[in-house]
N, C-alpha and C. Protein backbone atom coordinates (compact mmCIF):
# COMPACT_ATOMS: atom_id res chain seq x y z
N UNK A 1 -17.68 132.28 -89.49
CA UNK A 1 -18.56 132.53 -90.60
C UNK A 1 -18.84 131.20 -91.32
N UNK A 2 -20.19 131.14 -91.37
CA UNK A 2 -20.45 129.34 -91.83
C UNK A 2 -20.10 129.49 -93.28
N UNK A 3 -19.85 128.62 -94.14
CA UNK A 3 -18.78 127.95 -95.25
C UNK A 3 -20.30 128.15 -95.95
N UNK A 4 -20.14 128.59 -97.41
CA UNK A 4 -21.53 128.20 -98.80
C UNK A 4 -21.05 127.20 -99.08
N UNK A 5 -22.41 126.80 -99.50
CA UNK A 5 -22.87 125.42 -99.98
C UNK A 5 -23.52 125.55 -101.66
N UNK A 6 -22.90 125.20 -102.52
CA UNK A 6 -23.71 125.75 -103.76
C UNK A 6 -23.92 124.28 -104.33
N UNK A 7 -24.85 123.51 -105.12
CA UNK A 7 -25.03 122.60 -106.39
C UNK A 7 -24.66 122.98 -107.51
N UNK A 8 -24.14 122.63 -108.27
CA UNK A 8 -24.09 122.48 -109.94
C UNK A 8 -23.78 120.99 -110.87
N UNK A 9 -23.70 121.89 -111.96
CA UNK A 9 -23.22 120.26 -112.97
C UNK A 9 -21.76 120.94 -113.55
N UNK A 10 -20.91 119.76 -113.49
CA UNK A 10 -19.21 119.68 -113.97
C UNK A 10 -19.43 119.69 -115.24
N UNK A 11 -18.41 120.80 -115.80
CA UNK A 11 -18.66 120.88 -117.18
C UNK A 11 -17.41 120.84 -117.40
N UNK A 12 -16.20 120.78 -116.79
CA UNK A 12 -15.43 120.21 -117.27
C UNK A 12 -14.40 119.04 -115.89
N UNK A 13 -13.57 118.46 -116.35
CA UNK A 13 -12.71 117.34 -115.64
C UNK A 13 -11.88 117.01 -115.90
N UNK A 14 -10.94 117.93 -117.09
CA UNK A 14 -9.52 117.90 -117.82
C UNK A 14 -8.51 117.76 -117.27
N UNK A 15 -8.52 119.26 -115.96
CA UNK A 15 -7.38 119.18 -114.86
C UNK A 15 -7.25 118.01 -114.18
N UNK A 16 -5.51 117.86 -113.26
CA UNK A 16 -5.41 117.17 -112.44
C UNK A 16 -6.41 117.32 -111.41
N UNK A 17 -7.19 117.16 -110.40
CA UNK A 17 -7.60 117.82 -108.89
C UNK A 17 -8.30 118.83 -108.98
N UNK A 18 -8.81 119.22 -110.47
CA UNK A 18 -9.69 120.19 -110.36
C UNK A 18 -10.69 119.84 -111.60
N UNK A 19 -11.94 120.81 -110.69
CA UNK A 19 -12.95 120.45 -111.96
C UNK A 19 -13.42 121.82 -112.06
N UNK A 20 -14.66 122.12 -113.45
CA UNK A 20 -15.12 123.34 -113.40
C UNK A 20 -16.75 122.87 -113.48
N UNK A 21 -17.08 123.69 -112.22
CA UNK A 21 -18.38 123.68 -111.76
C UNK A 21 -19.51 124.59 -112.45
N UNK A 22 -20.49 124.62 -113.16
CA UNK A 22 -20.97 125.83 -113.52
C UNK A 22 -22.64 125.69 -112.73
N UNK A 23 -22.99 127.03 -111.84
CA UNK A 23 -23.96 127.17 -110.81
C UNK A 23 -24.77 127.76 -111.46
N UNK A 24 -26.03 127.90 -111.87
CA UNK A 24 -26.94 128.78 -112.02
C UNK A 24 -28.10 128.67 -111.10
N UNK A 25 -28.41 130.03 -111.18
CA UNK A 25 -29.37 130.54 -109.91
C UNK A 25 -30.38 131.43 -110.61
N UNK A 26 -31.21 131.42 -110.09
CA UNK A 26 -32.87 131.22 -110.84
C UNK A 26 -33.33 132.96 -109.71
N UNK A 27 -33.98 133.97 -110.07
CA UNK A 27 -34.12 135.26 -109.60
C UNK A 27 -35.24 136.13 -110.33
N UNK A 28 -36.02 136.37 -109.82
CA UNK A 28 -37.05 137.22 -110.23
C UNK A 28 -36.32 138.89 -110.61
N UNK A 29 -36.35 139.28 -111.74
CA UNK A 29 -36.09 140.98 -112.12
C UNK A 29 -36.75 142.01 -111.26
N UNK A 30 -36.36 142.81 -110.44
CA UNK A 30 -36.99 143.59 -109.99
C UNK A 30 -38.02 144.77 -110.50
N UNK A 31 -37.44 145.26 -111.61
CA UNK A 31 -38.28 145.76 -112.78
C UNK A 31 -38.92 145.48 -113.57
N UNK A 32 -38.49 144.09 -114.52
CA UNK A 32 -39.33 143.44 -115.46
C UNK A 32 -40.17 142.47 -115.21
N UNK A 33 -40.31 142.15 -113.36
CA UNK A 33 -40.76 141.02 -113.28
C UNK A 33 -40.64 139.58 -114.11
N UNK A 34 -39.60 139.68 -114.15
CA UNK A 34 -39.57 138.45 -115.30
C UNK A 34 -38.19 137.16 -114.49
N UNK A 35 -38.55 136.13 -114.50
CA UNK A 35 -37.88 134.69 -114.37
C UNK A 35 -36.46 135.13 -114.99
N UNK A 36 -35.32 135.79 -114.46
CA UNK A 36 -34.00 135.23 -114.77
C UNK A 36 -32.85 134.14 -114.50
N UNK A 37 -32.40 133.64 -115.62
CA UNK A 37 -30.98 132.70 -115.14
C UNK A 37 -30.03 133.10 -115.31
N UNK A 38 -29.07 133.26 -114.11
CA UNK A 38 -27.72 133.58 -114.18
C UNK A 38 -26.84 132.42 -113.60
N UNK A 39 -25.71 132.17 -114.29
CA UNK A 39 -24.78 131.39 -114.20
C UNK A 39 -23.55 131.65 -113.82
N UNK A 40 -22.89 130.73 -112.96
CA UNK A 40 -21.50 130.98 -112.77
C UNK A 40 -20.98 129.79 -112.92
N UNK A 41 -19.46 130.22 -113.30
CA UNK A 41 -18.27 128.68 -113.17
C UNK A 41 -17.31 128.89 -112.05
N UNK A 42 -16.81 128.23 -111.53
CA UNK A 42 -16.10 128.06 -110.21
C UNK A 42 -15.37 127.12 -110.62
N UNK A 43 -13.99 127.29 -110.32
CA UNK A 43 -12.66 126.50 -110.21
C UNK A 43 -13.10 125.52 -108.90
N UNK A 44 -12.96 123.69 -108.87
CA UNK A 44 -13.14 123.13 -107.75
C UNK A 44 -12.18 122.80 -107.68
N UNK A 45 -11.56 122.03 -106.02
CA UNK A 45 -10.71 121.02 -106.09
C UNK A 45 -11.03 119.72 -105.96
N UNK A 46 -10.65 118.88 -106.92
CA UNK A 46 -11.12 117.64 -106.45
C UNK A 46 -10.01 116.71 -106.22
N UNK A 47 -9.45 116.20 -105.04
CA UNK A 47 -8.55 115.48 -104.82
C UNK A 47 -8.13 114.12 -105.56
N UNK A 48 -9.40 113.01 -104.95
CA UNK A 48 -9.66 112.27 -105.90
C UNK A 48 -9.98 111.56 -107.38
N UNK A 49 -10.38 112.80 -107.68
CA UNK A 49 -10.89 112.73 -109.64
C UNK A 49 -12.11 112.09 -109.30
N UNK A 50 -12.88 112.34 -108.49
CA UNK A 50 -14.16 111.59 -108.54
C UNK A 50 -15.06 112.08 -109.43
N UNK A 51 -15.25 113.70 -109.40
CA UNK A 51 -16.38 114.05 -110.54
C UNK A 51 -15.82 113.71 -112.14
N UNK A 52 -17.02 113.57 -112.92
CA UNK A 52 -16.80 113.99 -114.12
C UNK A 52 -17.96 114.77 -115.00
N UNK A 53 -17.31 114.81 -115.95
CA UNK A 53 -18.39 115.70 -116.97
C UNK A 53 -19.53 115.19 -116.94
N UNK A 54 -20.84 116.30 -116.61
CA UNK A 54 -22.40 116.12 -116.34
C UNK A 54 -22.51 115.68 -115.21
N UNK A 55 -22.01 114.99 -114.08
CA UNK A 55 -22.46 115.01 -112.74
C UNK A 55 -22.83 116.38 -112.13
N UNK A 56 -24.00 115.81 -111.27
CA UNK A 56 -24.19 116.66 -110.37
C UNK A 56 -23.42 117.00 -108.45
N UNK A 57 -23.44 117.96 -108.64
CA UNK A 57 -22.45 117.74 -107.69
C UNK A 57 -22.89 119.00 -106.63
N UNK A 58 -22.35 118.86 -105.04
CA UNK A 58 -22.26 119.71 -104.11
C UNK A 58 -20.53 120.43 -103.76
N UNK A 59 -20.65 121.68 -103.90
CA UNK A 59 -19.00 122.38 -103.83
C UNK A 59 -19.35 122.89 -101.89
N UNK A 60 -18.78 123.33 -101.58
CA UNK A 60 -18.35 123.99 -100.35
C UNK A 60 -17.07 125.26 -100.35
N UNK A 61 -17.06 126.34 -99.53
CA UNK A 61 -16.28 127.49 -99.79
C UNK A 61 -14.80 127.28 -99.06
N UNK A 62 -13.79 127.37 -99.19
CA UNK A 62 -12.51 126.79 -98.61
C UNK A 62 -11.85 128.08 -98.59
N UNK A 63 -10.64 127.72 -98.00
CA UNK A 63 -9.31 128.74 -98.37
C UNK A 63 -8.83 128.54 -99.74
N UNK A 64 -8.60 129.28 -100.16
CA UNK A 64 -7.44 129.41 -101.53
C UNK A 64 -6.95 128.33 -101.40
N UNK A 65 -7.13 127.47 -102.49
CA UNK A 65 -6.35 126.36 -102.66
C UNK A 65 -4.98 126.77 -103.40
N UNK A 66 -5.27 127.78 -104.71
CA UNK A 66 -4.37 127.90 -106.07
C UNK A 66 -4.96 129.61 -105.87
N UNK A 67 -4.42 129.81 -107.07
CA UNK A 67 -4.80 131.55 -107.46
C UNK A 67 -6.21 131.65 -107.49
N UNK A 68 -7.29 130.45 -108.78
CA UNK A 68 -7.99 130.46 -108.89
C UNK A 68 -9.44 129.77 -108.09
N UNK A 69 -8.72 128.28 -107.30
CA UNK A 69 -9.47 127.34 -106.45
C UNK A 69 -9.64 128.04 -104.69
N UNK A 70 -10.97 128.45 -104.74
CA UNK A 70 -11.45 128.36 -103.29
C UNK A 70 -12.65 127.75 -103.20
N UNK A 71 -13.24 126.77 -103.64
CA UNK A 71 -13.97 125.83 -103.59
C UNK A 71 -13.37 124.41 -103.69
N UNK A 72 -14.20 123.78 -102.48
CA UNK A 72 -13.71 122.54 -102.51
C UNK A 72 -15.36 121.09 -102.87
N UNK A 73 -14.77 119.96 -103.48
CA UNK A 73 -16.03 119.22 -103.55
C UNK A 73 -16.22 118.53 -102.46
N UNK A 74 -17.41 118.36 -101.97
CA UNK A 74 -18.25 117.88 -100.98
C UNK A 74 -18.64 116.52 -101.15
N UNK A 75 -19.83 116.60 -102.20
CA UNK A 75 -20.08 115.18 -102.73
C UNK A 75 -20.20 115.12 -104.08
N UNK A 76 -20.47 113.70 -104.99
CA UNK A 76 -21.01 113.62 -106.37
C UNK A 76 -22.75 113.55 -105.62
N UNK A 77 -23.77 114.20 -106.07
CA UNK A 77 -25.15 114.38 -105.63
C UNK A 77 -25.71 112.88 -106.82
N UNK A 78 -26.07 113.52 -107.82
CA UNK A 78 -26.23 112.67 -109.00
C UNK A 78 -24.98 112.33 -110.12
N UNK A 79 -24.54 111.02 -110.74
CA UNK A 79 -23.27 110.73 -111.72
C UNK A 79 -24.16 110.80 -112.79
N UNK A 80 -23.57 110.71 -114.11
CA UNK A 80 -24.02 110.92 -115.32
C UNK A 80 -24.68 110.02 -116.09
C-alpha cells in the first residue's frame, strides 16, 4: 500500500524529534456548494530538528513511531 504524502506549515518545534504539522485541505460542500477549509495537526518525527516554526514542509505516512507519531518528515519544501 503506497505511503501519503501530505504538505503543511510547522506550527510548532518545542519537542525533541518531533514537530506539529498542521494540513489543510481545500473541498467543495456538497450541499452548499460553497469553498471549505478543513484542517488537521499531525504529530511528526523529525530526527534531526531540521524544521521549524512556519516552514513549509512535506510529511510521509510511517509506522508508529510513539503513541501519537505515524508521520515521518520528508523534506523542509519552503524555510521561514
Amino acid at each position: 500500500m503506497p505511503r501519503r504524502v501530505l504538505t503543511g506549515r510547522v506550527i510548532s518545534d518545542r519537542s525533541d524529534k518531533t514537530i506539529a504539522v498542521l494540513v489543510e485541505r481545500r473541498f467543495r460542500h456538497p450541499l452548499m456548494k460553497k469553498t471549505v477549509r478543513e484542517s488537521k495537526r499531525y504529530q511528526v518525527h523529525d530526527v534531526g530538528n531540521t524544521a521549524h516554526t512556519g516552514d513549509i514542509v512535506r510529511i510521509r505516512e510511517c509506522a508508529p513511531v510513539s503513541k501519537t507519531k505515524s508521520w515521518e518528515l520528508l523534506e523542509v519544501a519552503t524555510a521561514r
